[in-house]
Protein backbone atom coordinates (compact mmCIF):
# COMPACT_ATOMS: atom_id res chain seq x y z
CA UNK A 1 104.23 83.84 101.41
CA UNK A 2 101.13 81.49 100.98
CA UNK A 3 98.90 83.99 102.78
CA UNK A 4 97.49 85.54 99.02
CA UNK A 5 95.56 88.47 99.17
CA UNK A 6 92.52 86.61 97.92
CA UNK A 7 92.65 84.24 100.89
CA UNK A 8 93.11 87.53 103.10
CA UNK A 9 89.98 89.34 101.98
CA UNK A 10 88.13 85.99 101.67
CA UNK A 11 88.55 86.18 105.58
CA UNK A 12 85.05 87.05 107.29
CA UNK A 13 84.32 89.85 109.07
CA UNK A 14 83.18 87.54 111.85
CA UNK A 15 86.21 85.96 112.05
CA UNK A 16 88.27 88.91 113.21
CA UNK A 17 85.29 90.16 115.42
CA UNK A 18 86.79 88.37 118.58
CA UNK A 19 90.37 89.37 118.22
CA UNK A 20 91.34 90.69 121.26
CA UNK A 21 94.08 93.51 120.81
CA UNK A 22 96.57 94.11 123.60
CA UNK A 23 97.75 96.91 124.29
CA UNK A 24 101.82 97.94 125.00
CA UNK A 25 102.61 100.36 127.39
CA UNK A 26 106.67 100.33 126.45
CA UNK A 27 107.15 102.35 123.29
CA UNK A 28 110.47 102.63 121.07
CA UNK A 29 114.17 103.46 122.32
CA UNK A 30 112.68 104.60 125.82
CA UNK A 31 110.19 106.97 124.62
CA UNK A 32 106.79 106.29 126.72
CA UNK A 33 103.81 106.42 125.02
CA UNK A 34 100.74 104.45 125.86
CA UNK A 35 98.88 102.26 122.92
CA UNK A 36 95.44 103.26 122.03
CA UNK A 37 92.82 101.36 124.81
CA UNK A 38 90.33 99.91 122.12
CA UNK A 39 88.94 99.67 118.90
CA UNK A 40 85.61 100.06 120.10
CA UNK A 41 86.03 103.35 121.40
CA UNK A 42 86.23 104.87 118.25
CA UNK A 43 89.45 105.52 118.09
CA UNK A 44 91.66 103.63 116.35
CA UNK A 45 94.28 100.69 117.33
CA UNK A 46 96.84 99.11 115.16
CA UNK A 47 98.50 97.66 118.01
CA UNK A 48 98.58 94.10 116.93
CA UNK A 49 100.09 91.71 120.23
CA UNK A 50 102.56 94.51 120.69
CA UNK A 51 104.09 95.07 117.71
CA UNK A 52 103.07 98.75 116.82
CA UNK A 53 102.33 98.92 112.88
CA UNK A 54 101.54 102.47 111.41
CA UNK A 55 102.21 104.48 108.26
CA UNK A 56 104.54 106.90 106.71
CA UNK A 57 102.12 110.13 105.71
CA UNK A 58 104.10 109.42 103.07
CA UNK A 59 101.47 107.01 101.53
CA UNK A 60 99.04 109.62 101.49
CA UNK A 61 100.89 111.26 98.99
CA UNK A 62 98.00 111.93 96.97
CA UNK A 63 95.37 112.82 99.21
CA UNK A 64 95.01 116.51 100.50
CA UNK A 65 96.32 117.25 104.20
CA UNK A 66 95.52 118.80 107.10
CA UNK A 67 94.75 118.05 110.46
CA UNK A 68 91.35 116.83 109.93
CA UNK A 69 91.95 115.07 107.19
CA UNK A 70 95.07 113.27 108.95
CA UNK A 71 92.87 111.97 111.53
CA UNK A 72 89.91 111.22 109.42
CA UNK A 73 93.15 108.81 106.98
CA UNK A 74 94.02 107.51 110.67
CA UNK A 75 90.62 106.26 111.33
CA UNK A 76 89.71 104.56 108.40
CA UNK A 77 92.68 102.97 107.79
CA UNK A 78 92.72 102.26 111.78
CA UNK A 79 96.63 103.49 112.15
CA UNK A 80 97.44 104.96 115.53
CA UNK A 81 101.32 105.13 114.95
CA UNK A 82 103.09 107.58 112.41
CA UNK A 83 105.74 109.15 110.57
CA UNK A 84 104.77 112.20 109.71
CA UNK A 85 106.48 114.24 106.51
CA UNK A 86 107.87 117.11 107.56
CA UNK A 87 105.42 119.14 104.99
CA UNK A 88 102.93 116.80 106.24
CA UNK A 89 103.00 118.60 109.76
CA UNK A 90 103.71 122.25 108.49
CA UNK A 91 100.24 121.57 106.70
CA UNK A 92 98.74 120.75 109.34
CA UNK A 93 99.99 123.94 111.30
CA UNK A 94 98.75 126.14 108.78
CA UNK A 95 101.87 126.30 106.34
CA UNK A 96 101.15 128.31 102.81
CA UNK A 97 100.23 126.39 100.18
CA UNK A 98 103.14 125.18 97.92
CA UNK A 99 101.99 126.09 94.27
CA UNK A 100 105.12 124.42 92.58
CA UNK A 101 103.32 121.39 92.07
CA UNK A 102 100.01 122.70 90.00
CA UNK A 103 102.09 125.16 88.42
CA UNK A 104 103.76 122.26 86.71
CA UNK A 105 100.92 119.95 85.88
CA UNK A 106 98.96 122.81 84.45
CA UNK A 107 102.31 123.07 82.40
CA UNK A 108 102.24 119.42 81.60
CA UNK A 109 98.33 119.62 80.83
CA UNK A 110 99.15 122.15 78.29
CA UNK A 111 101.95 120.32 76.96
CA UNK A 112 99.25 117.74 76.52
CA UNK A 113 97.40 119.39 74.00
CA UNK A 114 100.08 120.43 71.85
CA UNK A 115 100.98 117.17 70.59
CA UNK A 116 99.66 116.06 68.00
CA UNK A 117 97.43 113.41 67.33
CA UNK A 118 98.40 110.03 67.07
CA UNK A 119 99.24 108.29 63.01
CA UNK A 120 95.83 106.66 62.00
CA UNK A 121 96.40 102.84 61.56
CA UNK A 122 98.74 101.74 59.26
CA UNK A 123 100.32 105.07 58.54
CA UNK A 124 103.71 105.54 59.44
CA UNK A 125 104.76 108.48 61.96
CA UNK A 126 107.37 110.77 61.00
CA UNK A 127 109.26 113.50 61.01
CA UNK A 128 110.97 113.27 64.60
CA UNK A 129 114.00 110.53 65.06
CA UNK A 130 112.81 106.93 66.20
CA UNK A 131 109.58 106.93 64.88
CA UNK A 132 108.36 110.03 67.72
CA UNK A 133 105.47 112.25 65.36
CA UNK A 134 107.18 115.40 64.04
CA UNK A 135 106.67 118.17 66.59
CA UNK A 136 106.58 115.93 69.74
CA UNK A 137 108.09 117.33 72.96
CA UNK A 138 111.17 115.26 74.07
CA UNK A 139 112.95 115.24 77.01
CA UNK A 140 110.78 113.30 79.58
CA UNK A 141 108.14 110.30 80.76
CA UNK A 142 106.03 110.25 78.15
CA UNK A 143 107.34 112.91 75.90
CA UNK A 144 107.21 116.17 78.40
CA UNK A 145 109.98 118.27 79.10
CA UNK A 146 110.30 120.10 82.63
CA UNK A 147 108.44 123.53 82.03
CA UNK A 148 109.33 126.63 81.76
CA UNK A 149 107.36 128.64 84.00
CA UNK A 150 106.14 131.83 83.38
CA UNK A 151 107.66 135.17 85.16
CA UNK A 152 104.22 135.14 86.92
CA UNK A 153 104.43 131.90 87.98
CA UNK A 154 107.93 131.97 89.30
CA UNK A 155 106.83 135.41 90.97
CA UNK A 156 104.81 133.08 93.01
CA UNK A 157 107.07 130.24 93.76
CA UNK A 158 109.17 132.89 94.90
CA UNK A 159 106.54 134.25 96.98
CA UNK A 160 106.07 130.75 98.90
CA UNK A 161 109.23 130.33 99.65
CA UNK A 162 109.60 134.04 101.71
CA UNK A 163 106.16 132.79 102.79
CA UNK A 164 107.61 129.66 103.76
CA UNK A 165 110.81 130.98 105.64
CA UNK A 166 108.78 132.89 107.57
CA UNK A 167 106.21 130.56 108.73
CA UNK A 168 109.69 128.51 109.71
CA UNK A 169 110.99 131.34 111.48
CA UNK A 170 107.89 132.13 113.43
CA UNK A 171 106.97 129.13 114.37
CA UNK A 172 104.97 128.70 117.42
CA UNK A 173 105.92 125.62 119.06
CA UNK A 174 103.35 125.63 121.16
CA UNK A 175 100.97 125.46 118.39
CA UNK A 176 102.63 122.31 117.62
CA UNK A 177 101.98 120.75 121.12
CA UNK A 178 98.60 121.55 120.45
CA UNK A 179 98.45 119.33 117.65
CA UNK A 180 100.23 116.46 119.32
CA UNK A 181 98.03 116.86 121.90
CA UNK A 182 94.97 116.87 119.19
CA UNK A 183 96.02 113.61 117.45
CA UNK A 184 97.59 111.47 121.21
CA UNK A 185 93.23 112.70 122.04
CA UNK A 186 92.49 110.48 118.85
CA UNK A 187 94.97 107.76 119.87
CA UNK A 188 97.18 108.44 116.98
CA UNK A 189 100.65 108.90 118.03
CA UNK A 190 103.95 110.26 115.96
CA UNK A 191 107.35 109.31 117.13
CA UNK A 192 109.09 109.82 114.36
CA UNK A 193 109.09 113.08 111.99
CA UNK A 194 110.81 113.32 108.94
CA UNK A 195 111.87 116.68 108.76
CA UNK A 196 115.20 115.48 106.71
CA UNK A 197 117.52 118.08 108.24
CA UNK A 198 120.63 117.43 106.04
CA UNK A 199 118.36 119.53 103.39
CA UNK A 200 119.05 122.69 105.58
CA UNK A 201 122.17 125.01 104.70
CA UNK A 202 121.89 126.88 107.94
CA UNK A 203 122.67 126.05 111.54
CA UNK A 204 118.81 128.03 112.19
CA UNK A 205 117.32 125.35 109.34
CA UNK A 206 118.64 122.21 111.16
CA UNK A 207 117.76 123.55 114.91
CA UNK A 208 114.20 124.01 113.08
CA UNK A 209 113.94 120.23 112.22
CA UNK A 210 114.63 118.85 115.68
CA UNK A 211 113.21 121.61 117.44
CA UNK A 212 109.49 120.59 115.30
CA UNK A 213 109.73 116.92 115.96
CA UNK A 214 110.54 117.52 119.47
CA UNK A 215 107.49 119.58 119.81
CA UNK A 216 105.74 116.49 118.57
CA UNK A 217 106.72 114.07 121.15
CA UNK A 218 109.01 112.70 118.38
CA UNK A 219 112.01 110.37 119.47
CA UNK A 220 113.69 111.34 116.38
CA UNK A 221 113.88 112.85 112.98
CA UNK A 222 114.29 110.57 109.87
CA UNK A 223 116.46 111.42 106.90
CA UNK A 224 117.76 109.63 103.88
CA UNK A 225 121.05 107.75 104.77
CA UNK A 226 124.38 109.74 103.84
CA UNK A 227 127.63 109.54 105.59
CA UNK A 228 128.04 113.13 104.88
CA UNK A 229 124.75 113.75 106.18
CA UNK A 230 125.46 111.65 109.15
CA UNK A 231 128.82 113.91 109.99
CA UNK A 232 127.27 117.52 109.30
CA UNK A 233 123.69 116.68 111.64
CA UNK A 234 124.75 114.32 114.14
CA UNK A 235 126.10 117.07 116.27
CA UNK A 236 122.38 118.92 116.47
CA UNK A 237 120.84 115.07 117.25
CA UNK A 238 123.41 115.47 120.02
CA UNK A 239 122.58 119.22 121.27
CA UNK A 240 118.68 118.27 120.84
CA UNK A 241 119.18 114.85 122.38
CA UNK A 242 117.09 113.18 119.83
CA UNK A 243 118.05 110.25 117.38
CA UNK A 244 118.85 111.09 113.69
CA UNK A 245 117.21 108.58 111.84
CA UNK A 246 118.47 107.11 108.43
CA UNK A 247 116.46 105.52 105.74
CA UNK A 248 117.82 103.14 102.98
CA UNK A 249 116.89 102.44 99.47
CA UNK A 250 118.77 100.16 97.51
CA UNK A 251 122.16 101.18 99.23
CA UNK A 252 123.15 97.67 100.91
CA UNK A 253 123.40 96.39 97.25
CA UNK A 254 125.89 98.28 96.45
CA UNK A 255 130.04 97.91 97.09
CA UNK A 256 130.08 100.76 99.72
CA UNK A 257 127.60 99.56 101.82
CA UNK A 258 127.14 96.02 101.61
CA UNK A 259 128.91 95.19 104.43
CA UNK A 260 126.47 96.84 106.50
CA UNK A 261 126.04 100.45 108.31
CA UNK A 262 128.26 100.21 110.94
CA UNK A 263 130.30 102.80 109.96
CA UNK A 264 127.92 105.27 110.01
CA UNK A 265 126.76 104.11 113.29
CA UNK A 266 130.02 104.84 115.07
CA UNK A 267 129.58 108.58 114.45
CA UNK A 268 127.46 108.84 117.09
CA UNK A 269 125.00 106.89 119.60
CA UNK A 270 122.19 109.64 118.39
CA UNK A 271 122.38 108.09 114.60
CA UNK A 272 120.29 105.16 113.92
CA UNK A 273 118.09 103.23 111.86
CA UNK A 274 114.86 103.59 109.47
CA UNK A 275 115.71 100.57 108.27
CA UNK A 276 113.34 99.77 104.64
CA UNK A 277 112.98 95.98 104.49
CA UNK A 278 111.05 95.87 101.14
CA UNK A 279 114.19 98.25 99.11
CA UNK A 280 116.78 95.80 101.33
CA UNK A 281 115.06 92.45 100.02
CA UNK A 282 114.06 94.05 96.62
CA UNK A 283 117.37 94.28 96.24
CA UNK A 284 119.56 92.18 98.14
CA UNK A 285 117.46 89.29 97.96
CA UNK A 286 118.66 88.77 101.41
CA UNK A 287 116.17 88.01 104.28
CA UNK A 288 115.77 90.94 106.35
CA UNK A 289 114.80 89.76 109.77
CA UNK A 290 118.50 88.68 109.79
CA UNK A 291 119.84 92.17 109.23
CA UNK A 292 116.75 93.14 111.74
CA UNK A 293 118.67 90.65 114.26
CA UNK A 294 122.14 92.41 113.97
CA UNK A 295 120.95 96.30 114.64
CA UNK A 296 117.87 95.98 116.28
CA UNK A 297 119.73 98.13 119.53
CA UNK A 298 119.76 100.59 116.46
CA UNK A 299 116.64 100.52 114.63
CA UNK A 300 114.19 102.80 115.44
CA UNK A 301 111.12 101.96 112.66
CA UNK A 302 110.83 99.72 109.66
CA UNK A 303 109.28 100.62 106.43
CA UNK A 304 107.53 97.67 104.65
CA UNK A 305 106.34 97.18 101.39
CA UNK A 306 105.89 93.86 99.17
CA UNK A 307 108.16 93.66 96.41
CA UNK A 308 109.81 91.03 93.94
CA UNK A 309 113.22 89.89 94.87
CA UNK A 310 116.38 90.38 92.64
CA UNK A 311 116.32 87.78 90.45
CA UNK A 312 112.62 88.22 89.58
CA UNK A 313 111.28 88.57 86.03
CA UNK A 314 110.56 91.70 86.80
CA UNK A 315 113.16 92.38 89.67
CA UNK A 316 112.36 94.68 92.83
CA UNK A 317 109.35 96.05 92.06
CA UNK A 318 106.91 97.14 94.01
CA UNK A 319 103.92 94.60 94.31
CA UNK A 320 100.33 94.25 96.65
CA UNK A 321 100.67 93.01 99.57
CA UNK A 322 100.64 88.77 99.64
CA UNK A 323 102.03 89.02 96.08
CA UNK A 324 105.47 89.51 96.47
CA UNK A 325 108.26 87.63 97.96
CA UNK A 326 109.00 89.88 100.69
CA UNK A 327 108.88 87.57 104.00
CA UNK A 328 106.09 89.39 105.40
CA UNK A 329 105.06 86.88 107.57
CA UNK A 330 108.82 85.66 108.93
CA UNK A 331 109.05 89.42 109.58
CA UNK A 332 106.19 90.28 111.26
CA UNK A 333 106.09 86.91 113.59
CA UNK A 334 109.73 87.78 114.33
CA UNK A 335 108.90 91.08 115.42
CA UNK A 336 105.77 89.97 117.75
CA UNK A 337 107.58 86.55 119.10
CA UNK A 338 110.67 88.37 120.04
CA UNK A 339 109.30 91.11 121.40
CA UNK A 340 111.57 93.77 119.64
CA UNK A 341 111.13 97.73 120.04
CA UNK A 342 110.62 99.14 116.93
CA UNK A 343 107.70 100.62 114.57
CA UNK A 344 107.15 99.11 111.39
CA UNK A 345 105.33 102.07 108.71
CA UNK A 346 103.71 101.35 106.09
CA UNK A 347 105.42 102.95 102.97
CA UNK A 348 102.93 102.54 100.27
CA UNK A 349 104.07 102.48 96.92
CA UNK A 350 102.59 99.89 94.69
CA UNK A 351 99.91 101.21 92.11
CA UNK A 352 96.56 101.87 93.57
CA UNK A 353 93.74 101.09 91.19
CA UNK A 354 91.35 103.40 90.17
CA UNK A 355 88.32 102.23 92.36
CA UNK A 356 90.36 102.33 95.90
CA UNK A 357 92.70 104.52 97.21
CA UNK A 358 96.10 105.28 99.48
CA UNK A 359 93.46 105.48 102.58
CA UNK A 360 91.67 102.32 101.80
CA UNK A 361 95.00 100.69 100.71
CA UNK A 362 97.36 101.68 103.88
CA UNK A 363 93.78 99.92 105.76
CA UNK A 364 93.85 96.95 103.73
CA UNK A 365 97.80 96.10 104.69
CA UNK A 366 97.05 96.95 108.39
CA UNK A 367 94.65 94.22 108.19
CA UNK A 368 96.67 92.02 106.49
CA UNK A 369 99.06 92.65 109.65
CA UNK A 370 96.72 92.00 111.57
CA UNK A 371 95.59 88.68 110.03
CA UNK A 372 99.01 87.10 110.30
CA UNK A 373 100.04 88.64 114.51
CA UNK A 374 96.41 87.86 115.76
């Protein structure tokens, strides 16, 4: 690309000012949704000449969530399309708080202090095999080992999971409308949930996933791509009459399926697409409006990130936006001159420094967007 980032943000303000957005009243795979009217009514528009850019909640990872602060991230980061995470929503209904997560960094934290201090200069470490001090925990990134937890903290992982099952089983879905209804007020709009249903054992567990993102105005509910998966859920995308929606990583650089998805596709009209054009250029090398070109009838959102190509130095990995080799631009004009129905999501993943964050980030690459369709 030879739109850098430091020519993007060397933009001015004023130059932007008179971009006119325009609106699209014909949403993805025939589900109708209007676009946001304006910018200037407070509510936010990322509706850039029609092609619909928004984020996976995803990319908000590490920000706390609830419905507030959902559409507080959606207005300063101006993104009126998304994809929520399943947990993402069940926050934002009120789910219990999973405790899984702070039972193991306190864990880790403790871990922490145990090990002892580094060698002073010029003194040799020793004790533990390849130069690790003596006592060091192995095992893990950066020396920790998965913890151990406590039979009062698994007492309470325990805990949230009944609590969990039967905030699932009780759900009131009408509490859910009220949400969508909450966020569509805001002009931020969700048609795609990923409630990854393949994770369910039950036949109850997998109704529960479509049955959530239907309540949501969702088209569809995304998953990770599986052939299994495809033949054990498409059955419920069928009974629900919603799409099942499969994501790729690094898949179509593989033997099995580098000749493409079709045969996953001909399991059933209801399976389609979240098809990941940063993991399929990362590593591929391959350009991806040309896969885009092939499946778009079957692609229901993109998820775009920047990242080196195969044969990089340092090969598919993540980088900020305008300083990878990802096509951005070739994608994104593709998209907007030919008009085709599908979301791209932001999927955030490169490191965000310690001054900014995922907010501030996901806003940054919306503008970028921006910069290059308007």
């Amino acid at each position: 690309m030879d739109k850098s980032r430091r020519q993007f943000l060397g933009l001015s303000a004023a130059a932007l000012a008179g971009v006119t957005l325009v609106p699209s009243l014909v949403s993805c795979k025939g589900a109708e949704k209007a676009a946001p009217a304006a910018a200037s009514d407070g509510k936010p528009n990322s509706n850039f000449a029609g092609v619909r850019f928004g984020t996976i909640t995803y990319s908000w990872r590490d920000m706390p969530m609830n419905l507030e602060n959902l559409i507080k991230y959606c207005r300063q980061a101006n993104v009126s399309y998304l994809e929520l995470m399943g947990s993402d929503l069940e926050a934002c209904l009120g789910a219990p708080e999973n405790p899984t997560m702070r039972i193991m960094q306190a864990a880790m934290a403790a871990q922490a202090q145990q090990r002892p201090a580094a060698p002073a200069a010029g003194q040799r470490p020793g004790g533990a095999p390849g130069g690790a001090p003596a006592g060091a925990p192995a095992g893990g990134p950066g020396g920790f080992r998965r913890p151990s937890f406590t039979p009062e903290q698994q007492a309470e992982i325990d805990k949230y999971n009944q609590d969990m099952a039967n905030f699932r089983n009780n759900m009131d879905y009408g509490k859910v409308e009220e949400v969508r209804k909450r966020l569509e007020s805001e002009g931020i709009y969700c048609p795609i949930v990923k409630t990854e249903p393949s994770r369910q054992t039950t036949e109850e567990g997998m109704d529960y996933a479509f049955k959530l993102a239907k309540a949501m105005g969702a088209v569809g509910v995304s998953d990770e791509l599986s052939m299994d998966s495809a033949k054990k859920v498409a059955p419920f995308a069928e009974k629900h009459d919603m799409y099942y929606i499969f994501h790729n990583h690094m898949q179509y650089a593989t033997e099995e399926w580098s000749a493409g998805p079709d045969p996953v596709l001909a399991i059933s009209p209801k399976i389609m697409l979240n098809f990941d054009s940063g993991h399929y250029f990362g590593s591929t090398g391959k350009h991806p409006v040309d896969f885009i070109k092939k499946y778009k009838d079957r692609i229901v959102h993109l998820h775009v990130k920047d990242k080196t190509g195969p044969n990089a130095q340092e090969p598919n990995a993540n980088q900020v936006w305008g300083q990878g080799q990802t096509p951005l631009e070739d994608l994104f004009t593709y998209l907007r001159d030919e008009k085709v129905d599908v979301y791209p999501m932001i999927e955030l993943e490169y490191s965000v420094k310690p001054w900014s964050n995922s907010v501030k980030e996901v806003g940054t690459c919306i503008k970028y967007a921006r910069q290059i369709l308007m």
